[in-house]
C-alpha atoms as a PDB file:
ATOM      1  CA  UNK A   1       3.391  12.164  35.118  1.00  0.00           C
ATOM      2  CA  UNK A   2       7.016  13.672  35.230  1.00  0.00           C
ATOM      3  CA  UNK A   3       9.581  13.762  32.627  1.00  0.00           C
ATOM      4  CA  UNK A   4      13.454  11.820  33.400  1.00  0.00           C
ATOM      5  CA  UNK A   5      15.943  14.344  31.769  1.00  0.00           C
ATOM      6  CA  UNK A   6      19.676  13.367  32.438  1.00  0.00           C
ATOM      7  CA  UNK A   7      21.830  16.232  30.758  1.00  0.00           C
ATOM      8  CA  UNK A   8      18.977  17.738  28.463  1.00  0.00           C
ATOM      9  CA  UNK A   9      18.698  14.114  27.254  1.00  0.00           C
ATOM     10  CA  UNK A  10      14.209  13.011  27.462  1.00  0.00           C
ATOM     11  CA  UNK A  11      15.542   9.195  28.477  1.00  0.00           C
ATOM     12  CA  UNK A  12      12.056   8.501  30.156  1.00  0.00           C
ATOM     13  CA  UNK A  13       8.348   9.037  31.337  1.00  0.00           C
ATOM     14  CA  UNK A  14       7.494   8.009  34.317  1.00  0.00           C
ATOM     15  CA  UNK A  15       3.920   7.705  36.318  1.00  0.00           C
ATOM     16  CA  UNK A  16       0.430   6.338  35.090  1.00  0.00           C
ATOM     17  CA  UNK A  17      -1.365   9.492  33.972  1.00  0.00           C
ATOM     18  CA  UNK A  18       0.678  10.031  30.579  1.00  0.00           C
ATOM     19  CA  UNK A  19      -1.426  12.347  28.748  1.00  0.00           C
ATOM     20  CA  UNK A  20      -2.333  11.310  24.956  1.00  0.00           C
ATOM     21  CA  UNK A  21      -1.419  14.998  23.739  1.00  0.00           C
ATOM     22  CA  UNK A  22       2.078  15.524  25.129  1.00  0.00           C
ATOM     23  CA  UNK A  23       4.785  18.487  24.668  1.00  0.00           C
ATOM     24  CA  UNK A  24       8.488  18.189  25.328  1.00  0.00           C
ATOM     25  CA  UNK A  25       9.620  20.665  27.846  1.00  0.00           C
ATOM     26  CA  UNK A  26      12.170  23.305  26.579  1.00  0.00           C
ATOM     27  CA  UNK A  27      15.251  21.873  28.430  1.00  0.00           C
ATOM     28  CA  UNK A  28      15.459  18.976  26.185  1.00  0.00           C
ATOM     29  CA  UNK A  29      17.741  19.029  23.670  1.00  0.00           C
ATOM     30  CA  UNK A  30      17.611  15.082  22.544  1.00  0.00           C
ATOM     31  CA  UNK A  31      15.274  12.013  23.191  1.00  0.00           C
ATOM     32  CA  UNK A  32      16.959   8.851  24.250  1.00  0.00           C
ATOM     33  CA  UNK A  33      16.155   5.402  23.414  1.00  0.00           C
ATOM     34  CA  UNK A  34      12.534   3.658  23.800  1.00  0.00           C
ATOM     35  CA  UNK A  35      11.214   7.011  25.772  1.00  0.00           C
ATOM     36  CA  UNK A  36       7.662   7.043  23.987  1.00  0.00           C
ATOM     37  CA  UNK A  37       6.428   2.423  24.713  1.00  0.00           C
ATOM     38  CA  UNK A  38       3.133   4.160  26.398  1.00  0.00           C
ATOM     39  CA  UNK A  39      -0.013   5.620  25.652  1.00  0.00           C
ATOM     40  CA  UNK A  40       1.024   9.138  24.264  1.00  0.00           C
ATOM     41  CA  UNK A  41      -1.107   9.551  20.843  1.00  0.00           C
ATOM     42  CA  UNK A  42       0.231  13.412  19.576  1.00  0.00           C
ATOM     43  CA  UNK A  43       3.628  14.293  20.772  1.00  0.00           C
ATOM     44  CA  UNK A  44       4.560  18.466  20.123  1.00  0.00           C
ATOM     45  CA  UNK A  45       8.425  18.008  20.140  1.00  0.00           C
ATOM     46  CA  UNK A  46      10.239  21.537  21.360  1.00  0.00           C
ATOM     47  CA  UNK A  47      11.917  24.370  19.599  1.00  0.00           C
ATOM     48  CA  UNK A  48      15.472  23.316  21.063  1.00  0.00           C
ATOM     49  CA  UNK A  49      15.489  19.830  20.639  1.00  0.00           C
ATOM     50  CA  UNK A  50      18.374  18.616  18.507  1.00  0.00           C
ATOM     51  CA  UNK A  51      18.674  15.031  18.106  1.00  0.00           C
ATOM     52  CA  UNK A  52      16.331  11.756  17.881  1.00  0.00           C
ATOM     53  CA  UNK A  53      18.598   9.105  18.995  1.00  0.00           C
ATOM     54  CA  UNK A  54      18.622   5.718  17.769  1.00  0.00           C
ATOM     55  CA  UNK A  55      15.440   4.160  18.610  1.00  0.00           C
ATOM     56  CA  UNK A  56      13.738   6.908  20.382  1.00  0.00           C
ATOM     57  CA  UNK A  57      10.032   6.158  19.596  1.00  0.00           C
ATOM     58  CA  UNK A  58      10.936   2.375  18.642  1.00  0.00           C
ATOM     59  CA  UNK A  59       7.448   0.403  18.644  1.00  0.00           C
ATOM     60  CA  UNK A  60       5.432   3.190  20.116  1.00  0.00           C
ATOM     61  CA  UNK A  61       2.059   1.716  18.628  1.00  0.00           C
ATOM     62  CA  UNK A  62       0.168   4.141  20.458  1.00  0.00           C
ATOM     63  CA  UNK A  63       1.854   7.188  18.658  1.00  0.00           C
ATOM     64  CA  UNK A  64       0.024   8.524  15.699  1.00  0.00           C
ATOM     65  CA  UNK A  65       1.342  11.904  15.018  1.00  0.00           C
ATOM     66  CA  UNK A  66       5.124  13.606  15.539  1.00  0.00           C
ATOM     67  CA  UNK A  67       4.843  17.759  15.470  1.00  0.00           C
ATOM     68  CA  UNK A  68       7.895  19.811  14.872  1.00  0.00           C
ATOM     69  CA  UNK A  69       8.067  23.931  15.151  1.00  0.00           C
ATOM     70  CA  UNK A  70       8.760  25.967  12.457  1.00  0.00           C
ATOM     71  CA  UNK A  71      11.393  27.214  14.744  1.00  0.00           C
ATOM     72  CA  UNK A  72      12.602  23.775  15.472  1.00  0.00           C
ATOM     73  CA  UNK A  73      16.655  23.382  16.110  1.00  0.00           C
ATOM     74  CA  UNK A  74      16.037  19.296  14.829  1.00  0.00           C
ATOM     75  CA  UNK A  75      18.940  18.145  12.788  1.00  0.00           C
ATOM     76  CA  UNK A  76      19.015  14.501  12.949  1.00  0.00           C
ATOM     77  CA  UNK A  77      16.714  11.613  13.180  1.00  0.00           C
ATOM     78  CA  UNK A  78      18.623   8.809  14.543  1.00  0.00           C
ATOM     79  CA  UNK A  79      18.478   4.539  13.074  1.00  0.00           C
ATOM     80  CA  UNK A  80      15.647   3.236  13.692  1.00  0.00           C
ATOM     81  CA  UNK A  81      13.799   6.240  15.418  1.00  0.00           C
ATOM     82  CA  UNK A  82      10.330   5.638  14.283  1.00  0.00           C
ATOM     83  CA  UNK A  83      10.632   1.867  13.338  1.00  0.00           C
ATOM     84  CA  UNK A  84       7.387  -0.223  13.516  1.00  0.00           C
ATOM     85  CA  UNK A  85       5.256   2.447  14.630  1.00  0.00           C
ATOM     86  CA  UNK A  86       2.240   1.020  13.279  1.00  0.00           C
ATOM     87  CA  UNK A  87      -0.388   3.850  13.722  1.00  0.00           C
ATOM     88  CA  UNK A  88       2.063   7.056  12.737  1.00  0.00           C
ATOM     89  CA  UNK A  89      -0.355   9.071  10.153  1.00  0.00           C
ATOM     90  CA  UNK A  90       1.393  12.250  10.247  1.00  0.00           C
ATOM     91  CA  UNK A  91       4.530  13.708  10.490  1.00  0.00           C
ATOM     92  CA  UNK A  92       5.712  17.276   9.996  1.00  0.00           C
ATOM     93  CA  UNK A  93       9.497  17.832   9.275  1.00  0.00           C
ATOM     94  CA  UNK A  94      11.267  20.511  10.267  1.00  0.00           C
ATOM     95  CA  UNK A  95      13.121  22.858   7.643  1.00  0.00           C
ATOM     96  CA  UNK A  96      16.160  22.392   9.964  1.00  0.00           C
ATOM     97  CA  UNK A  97      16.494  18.776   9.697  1.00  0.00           C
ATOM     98  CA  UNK A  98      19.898  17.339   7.616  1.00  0.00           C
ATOM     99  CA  UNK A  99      20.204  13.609   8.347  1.00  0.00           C
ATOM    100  CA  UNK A 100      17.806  10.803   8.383  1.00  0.00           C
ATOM    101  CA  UNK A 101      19.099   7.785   9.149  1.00  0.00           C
ATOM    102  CA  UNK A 102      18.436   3.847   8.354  1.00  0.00           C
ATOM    103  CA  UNK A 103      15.595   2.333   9.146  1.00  0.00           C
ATOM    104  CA  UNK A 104      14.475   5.670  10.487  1.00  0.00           C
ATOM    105  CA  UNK A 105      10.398   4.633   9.242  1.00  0.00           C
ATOM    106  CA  UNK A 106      10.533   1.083   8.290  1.00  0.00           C
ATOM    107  CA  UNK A 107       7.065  -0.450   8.996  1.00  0.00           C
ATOM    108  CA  UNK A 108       5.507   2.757   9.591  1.00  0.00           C
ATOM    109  CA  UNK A 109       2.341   1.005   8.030  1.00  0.00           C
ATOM    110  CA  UNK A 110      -0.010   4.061   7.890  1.00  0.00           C
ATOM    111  CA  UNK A 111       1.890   7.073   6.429  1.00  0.00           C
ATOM    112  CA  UNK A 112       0.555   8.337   3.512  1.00  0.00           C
ATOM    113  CA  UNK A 113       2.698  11.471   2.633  1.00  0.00           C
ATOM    114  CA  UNK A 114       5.605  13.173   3.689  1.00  0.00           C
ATOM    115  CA  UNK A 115       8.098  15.755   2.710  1.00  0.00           C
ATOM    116  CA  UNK A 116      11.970  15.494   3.304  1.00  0.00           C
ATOM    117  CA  UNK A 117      13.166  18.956   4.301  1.00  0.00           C
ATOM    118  CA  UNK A 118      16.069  20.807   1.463  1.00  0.00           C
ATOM    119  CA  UNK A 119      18.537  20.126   3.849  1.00  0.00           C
ATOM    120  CA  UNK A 120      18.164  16.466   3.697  1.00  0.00           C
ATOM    121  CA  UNK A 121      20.408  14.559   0.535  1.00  0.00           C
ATOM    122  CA  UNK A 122      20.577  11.222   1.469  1.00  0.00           C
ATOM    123  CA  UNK A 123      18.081   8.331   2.235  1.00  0.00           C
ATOM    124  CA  UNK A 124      19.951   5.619   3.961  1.00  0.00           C
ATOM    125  CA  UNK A 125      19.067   2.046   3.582  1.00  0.00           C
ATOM    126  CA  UNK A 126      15.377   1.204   4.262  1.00  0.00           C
ATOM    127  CA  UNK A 127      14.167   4.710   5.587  1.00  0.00           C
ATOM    128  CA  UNK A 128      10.818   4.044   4.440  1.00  0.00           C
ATOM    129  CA  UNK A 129      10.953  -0.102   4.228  1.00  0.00           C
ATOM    130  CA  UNK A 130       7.194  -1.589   4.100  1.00  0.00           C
ATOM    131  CA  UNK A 131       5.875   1.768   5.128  1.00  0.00           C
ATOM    132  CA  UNK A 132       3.107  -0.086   2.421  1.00  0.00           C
ATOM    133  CA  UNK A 133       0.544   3.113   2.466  1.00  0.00           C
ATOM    134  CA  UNK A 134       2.991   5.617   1.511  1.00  0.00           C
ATOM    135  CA  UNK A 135       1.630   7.372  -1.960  1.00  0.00           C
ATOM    136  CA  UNK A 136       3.898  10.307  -2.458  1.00  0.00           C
ATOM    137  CA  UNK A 137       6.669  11.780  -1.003  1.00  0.00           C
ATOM    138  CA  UNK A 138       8.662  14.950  -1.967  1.00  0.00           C
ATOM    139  CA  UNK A 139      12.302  15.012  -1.665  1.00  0.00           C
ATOM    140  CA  UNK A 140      13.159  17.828  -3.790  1.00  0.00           C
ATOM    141  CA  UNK A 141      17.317  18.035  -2.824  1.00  0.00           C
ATOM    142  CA  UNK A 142      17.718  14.491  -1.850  1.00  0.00           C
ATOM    143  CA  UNK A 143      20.607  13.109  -4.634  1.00  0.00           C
ATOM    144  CA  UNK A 144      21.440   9.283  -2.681  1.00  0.00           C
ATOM    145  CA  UNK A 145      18.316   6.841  -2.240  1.00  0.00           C
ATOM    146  CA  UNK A 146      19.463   3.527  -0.003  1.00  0.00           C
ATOM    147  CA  UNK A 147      19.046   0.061  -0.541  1.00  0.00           C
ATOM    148  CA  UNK A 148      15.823  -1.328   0.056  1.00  0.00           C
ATOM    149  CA  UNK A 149      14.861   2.416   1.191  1.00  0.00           C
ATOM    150  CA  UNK A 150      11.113   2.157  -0.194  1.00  0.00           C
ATOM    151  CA  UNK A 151      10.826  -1.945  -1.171  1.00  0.00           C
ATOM    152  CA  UNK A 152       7.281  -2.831  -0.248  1.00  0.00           C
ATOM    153  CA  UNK A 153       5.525   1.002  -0.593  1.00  0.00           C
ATOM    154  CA  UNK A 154       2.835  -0.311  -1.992  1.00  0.00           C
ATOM    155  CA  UNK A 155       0.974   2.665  -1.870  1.00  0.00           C
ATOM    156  CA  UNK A 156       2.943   4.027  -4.785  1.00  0.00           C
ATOM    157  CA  UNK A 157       1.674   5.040  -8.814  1.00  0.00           C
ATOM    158  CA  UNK A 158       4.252   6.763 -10.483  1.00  0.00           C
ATOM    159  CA  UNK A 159       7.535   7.999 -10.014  1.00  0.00           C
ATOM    160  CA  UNK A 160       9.440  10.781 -11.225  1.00  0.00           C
ATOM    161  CA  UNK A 161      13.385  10.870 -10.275  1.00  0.00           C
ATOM    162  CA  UNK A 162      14.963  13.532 -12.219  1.00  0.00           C
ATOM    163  CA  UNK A 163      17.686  15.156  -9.777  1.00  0.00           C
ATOM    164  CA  UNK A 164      19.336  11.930  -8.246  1.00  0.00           C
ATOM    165  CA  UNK A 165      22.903  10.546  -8.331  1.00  0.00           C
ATOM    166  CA  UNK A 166      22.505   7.153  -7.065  1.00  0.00           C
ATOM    167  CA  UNK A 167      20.213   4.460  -6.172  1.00  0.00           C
ATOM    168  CA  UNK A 168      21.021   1.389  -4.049  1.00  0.00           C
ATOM    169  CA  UNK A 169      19.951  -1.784  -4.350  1.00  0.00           C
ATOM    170  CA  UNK A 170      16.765  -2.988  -4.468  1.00  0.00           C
ATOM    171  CA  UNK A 171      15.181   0.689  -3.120  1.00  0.00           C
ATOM    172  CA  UNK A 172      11.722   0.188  -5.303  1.00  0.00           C
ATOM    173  CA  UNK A 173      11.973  -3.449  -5.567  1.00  0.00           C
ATOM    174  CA  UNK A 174       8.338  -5.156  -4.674  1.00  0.00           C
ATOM    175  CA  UNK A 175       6.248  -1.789  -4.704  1.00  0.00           C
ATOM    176  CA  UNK A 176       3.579  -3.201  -6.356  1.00  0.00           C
ATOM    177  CA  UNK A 177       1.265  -0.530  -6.673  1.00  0.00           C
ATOM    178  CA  UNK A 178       3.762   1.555  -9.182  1.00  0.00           C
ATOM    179  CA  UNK A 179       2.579   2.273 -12.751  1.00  0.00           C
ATOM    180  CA  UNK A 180       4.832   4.626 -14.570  1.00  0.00           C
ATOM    181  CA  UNK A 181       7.875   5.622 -13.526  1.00  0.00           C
ATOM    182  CA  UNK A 182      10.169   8.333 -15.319  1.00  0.00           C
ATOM    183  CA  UNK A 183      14.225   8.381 -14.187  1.00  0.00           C
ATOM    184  CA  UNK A 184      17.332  10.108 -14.794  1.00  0.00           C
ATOM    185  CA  UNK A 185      19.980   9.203 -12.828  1.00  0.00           C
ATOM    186  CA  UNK A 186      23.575   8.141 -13.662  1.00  0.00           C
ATOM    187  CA  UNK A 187      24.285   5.075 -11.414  1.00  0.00           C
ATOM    188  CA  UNK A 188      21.427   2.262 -10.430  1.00  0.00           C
ATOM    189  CA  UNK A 189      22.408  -0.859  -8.534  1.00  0.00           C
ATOM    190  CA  UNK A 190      20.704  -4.116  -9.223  1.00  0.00           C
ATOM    191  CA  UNK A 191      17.068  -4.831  -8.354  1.00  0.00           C
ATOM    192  CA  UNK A 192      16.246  -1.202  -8.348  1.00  0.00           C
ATOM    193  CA  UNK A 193      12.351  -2.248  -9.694  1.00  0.00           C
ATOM    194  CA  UNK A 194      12.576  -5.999  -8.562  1.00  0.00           C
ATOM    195  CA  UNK A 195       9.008  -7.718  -9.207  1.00  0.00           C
ATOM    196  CA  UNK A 196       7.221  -4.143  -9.702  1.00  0.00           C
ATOM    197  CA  UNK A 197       4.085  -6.253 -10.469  1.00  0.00           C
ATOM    198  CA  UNK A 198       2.183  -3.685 -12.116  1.00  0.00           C
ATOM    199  CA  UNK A 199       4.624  -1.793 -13.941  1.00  0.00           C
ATOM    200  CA  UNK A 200       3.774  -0.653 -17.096  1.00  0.00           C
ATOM    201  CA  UNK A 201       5.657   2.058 -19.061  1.00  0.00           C
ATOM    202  CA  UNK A 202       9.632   3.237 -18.036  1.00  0.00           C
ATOM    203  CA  UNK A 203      11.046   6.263 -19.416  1.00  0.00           C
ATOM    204  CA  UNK A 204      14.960   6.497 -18.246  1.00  0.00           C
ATOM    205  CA  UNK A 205      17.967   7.910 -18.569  1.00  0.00           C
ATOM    206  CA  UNK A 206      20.791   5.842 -17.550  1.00  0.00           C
ATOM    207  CA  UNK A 207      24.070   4.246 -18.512  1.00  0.00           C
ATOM    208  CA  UNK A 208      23.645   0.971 -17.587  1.00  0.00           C
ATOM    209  CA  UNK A 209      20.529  -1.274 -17.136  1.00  0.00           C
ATOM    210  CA  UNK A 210      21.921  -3.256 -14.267  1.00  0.00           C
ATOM    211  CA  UNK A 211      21.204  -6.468 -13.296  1.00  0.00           C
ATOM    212  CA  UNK A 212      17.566  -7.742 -12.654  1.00  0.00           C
ATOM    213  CA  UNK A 213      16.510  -4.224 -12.636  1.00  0.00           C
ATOM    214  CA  UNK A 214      12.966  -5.193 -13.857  1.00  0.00           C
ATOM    215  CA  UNK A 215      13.066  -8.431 -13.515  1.00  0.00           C
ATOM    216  CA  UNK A 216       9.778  -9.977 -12.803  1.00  0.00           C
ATOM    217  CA  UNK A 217       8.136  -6.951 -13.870  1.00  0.00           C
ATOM    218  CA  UNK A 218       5.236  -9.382 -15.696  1.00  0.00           C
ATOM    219  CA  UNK A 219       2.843  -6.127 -16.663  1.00  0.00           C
ATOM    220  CA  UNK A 220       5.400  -3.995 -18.287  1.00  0.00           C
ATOM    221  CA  UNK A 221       4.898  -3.219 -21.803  1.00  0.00           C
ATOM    222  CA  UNK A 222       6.942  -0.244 -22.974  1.00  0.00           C
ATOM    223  CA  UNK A 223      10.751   1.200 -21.918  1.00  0.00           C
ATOM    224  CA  UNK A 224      12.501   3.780 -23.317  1.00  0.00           C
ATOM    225  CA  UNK A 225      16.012   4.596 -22.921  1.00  0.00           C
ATOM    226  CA  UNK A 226      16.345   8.180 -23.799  1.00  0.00           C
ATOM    227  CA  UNK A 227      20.018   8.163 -23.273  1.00  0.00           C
ATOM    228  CA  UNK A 228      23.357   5.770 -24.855  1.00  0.00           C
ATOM    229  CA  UNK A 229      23.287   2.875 -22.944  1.00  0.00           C
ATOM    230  CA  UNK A 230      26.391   1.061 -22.436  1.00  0.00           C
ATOM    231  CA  UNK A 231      25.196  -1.857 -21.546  1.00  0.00           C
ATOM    232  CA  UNK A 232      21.843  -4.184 -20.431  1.00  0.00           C
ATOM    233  CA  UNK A 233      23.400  -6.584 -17.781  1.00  0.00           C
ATOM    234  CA  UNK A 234      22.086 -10.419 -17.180  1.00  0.00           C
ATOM    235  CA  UNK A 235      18.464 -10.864 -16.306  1.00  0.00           C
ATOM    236  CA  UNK A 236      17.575  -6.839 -16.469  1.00  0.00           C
ATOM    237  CA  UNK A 237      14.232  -7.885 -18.265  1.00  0.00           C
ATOM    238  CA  UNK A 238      14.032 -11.452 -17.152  1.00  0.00           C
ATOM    239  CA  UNK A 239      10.410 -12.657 -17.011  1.00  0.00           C
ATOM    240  CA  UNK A 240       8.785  -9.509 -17.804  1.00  0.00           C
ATOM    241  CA  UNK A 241       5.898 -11.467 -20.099  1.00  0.00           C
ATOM    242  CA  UNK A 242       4.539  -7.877 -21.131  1.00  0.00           C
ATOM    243  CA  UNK A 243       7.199  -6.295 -22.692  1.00  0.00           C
ATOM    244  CA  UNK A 244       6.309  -5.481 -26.699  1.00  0.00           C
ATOM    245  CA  UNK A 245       8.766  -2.453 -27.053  1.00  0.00           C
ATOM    246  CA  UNK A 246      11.740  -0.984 -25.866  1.00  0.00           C
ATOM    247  CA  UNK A 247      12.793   2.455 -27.857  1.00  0.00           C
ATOM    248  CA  UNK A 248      17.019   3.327 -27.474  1.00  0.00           C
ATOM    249  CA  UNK A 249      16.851   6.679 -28.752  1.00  0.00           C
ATOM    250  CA  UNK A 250      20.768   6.959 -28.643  1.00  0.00           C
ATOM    251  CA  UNK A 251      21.783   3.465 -28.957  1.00  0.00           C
ATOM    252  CA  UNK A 252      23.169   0.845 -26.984  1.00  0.00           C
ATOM    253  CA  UNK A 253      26.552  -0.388 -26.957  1.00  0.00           C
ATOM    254  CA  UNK A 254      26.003  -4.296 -25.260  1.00  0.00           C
ATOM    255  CA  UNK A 255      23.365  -7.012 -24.504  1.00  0.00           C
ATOM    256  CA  UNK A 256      24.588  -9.419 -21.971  1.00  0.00           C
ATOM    257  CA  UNK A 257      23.259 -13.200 -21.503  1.00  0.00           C
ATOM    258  CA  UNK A 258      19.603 -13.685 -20.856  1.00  0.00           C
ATOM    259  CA  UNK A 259      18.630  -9.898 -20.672  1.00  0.00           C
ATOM    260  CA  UNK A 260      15.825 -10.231 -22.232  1.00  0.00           C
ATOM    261  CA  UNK A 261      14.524 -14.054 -21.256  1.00  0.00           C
ATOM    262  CA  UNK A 262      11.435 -15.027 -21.289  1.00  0.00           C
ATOM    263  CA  UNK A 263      10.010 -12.282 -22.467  1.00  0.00           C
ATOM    264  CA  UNK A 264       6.806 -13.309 -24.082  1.00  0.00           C
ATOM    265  CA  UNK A 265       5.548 -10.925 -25.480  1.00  0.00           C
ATOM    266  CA  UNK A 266       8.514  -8.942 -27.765  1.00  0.00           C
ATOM    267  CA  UNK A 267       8.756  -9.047 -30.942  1.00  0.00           C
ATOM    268  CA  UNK A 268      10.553  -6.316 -32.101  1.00  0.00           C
ATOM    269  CA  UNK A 269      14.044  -4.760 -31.581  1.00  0.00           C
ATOM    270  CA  UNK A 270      16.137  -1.822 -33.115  1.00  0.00           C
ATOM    271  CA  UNK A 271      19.754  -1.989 -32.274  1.00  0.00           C
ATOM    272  CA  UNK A 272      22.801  -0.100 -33.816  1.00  0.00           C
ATOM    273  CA  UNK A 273      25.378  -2.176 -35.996  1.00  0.00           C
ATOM    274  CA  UNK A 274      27.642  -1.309 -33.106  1.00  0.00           C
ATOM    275  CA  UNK A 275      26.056  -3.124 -30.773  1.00  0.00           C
ATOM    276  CA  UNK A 276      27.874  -6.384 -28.863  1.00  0.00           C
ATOM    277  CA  UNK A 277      25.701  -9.573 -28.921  1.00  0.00           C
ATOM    278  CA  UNK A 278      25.889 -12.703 -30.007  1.00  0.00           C
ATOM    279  CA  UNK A 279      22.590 -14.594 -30.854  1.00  0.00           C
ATOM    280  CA  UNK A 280      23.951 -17.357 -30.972  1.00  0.00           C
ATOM    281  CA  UNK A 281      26.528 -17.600 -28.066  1.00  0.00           C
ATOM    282  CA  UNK A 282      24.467 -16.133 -25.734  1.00  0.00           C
ATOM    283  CA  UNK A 283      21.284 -16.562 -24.342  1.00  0.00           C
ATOM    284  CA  UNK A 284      19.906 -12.580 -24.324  1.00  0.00           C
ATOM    285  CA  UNK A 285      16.576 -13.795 -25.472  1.00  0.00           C
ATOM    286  CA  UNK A 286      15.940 -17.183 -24.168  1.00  0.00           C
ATOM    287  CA  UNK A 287      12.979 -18.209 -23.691  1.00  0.00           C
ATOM    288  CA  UNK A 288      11.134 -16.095 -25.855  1.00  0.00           C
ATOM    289  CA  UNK A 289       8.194 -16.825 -28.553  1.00  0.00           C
ATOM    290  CA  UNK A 290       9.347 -17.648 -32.065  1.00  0.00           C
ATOM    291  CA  UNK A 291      11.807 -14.999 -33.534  1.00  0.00           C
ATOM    292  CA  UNK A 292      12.645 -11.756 -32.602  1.00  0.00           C
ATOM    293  CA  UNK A 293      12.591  -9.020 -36.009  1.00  0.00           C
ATOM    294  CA  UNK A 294      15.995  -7.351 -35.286  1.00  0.00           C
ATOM    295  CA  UNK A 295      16.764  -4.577 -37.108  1.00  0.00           C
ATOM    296  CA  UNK A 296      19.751  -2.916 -37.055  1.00  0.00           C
ATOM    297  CA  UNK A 297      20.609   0.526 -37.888  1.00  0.00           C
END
């Protein structure tokens, strides 16, 4: 087996006796596109290499395990680098590393864990799309989460998102294995928990309950909103048949139309005098069984 290396760029193997455990050899300093389509099982990437291009390990279904140094020089993991590798268990990520970008484990069916290095801040959209056995993952600096960045983790309980700025559209929507989840972060795009099927208690701290944000969320019973909320958009509780309570510990300032439709199961709300609704102009709770006991405070 030999190695093709065109300017410290890996852009090939070539030869029929590729090894299953394979090391990179120090001159490499990146890995070009589709270099790993063969047999190699455990790859031991090199102390100097820099870059993962785009699509570097694209559809290696052979490849179940990516090693890093602790000396490692890695600073970015290029679109698409890992996508659909199908039997990737394990990957260790070096403390060097400062951008992952989209796409870079979508369908990466078997991870379980993994642990975004301090230096990373951002997950682009769908890093970690139907990765569907991914349970945990610690990100303790990252402050952006993409769109669609972990729909379909199935693999997920509970959730706790205390240190985040932003969350894109649709980034939990569909994980159907999620529980509880516990949030704090000042601006959610629509969809966020989209059809979390077994979603059962929220506790969050936000400004705005944006648009479908649980919708379809049929098991959830309880939400609190620990913070003002200026406003609960169209369809942010839509279908969620479970829901019996939801606490505003601070208030909220607006309820727009069909927020809360078809929601079964509530009964009771507690709103302040300030709040803008119209029961009868709007249809916030459509849908739902018999009267609502509003009380306002």
């Amino acid at each position: 087996m030999n190695f093709t290396i065109k300017d410290t760029k890996l852009i090939g193997l070539e030869g029929d006796d590729i090894p299953e455990e394979l090391t990179l050899p120090e001159e490499v300093t990146s890995i070009g596109r589709y270099c790993f389509q063969n047999g190699v099982r455990k790859l031991y990437i090199n102390e100097n290499c820099e870059t993962l291009d785009e699509e570097a390990f694209v559809r290696a279904f052979c490849l179940e395990e990516v090693i890093f140094p602790k000396d490692s020089k890695c600073k970015k993991i290029g679109k698409k680098a890992f996508s659909e590798c199908i039997n990737l268990k394990r990957v260790v990520l070096p403390d060097s590393l400062e951008i992952i970008e989209s796409n870079a484990f979508e369908k990466c069916k078997q991870i379980t864990s993994i642990s975004i290095p301090k230096g990373v801040e951002r997950l682009e959209d769908f890093t970690f799309y139907r990765c569907n056995a991914l349970e945990s993952i610690d990100m303790p600096s990252v402050k952006h989460i993409g769109a669609s960045c972990f729909e379909m983790c199935y693999g997920f309980t509970s959730l706790c998102l205390t240190n985040v700025n932003k969350i894109k559209y649709g980034a939990f929507a569909f994980c159907n294995g999620l529980v509880s989840v516990s949030i704090r972060c000042e601006d959610i795009e629509d969809e966020v928990f989209y059809q979390c099927e077994k979603l059962r208690t929220v506790v969050i701290y936000a400004k705005e309950l944006t648009q479908n944000i649980f919708h379809n969320c049929n098991n959830l019973k309880m939400v609190f909103c620990m913070s003002e909320v200026d406003k609960i958009t169209s369809r942010a509780f839509m279908n969620c048949s479970s829901l019996e309570m939801i606490q505003f510990s601070k208030g909220v300032k607006e309820i727009e139309d069909e927020a809360f439709a078809n929601c079964t199961s509530l009964k009771k709300l507690k709103l302040p005098r300030s709040c803008k609704y119209d029961a009868e102009k709007i249809n916030a709770f459509y849908s739902t069984k018999g009267p609502i006991d509003i009380t306002l405070y």
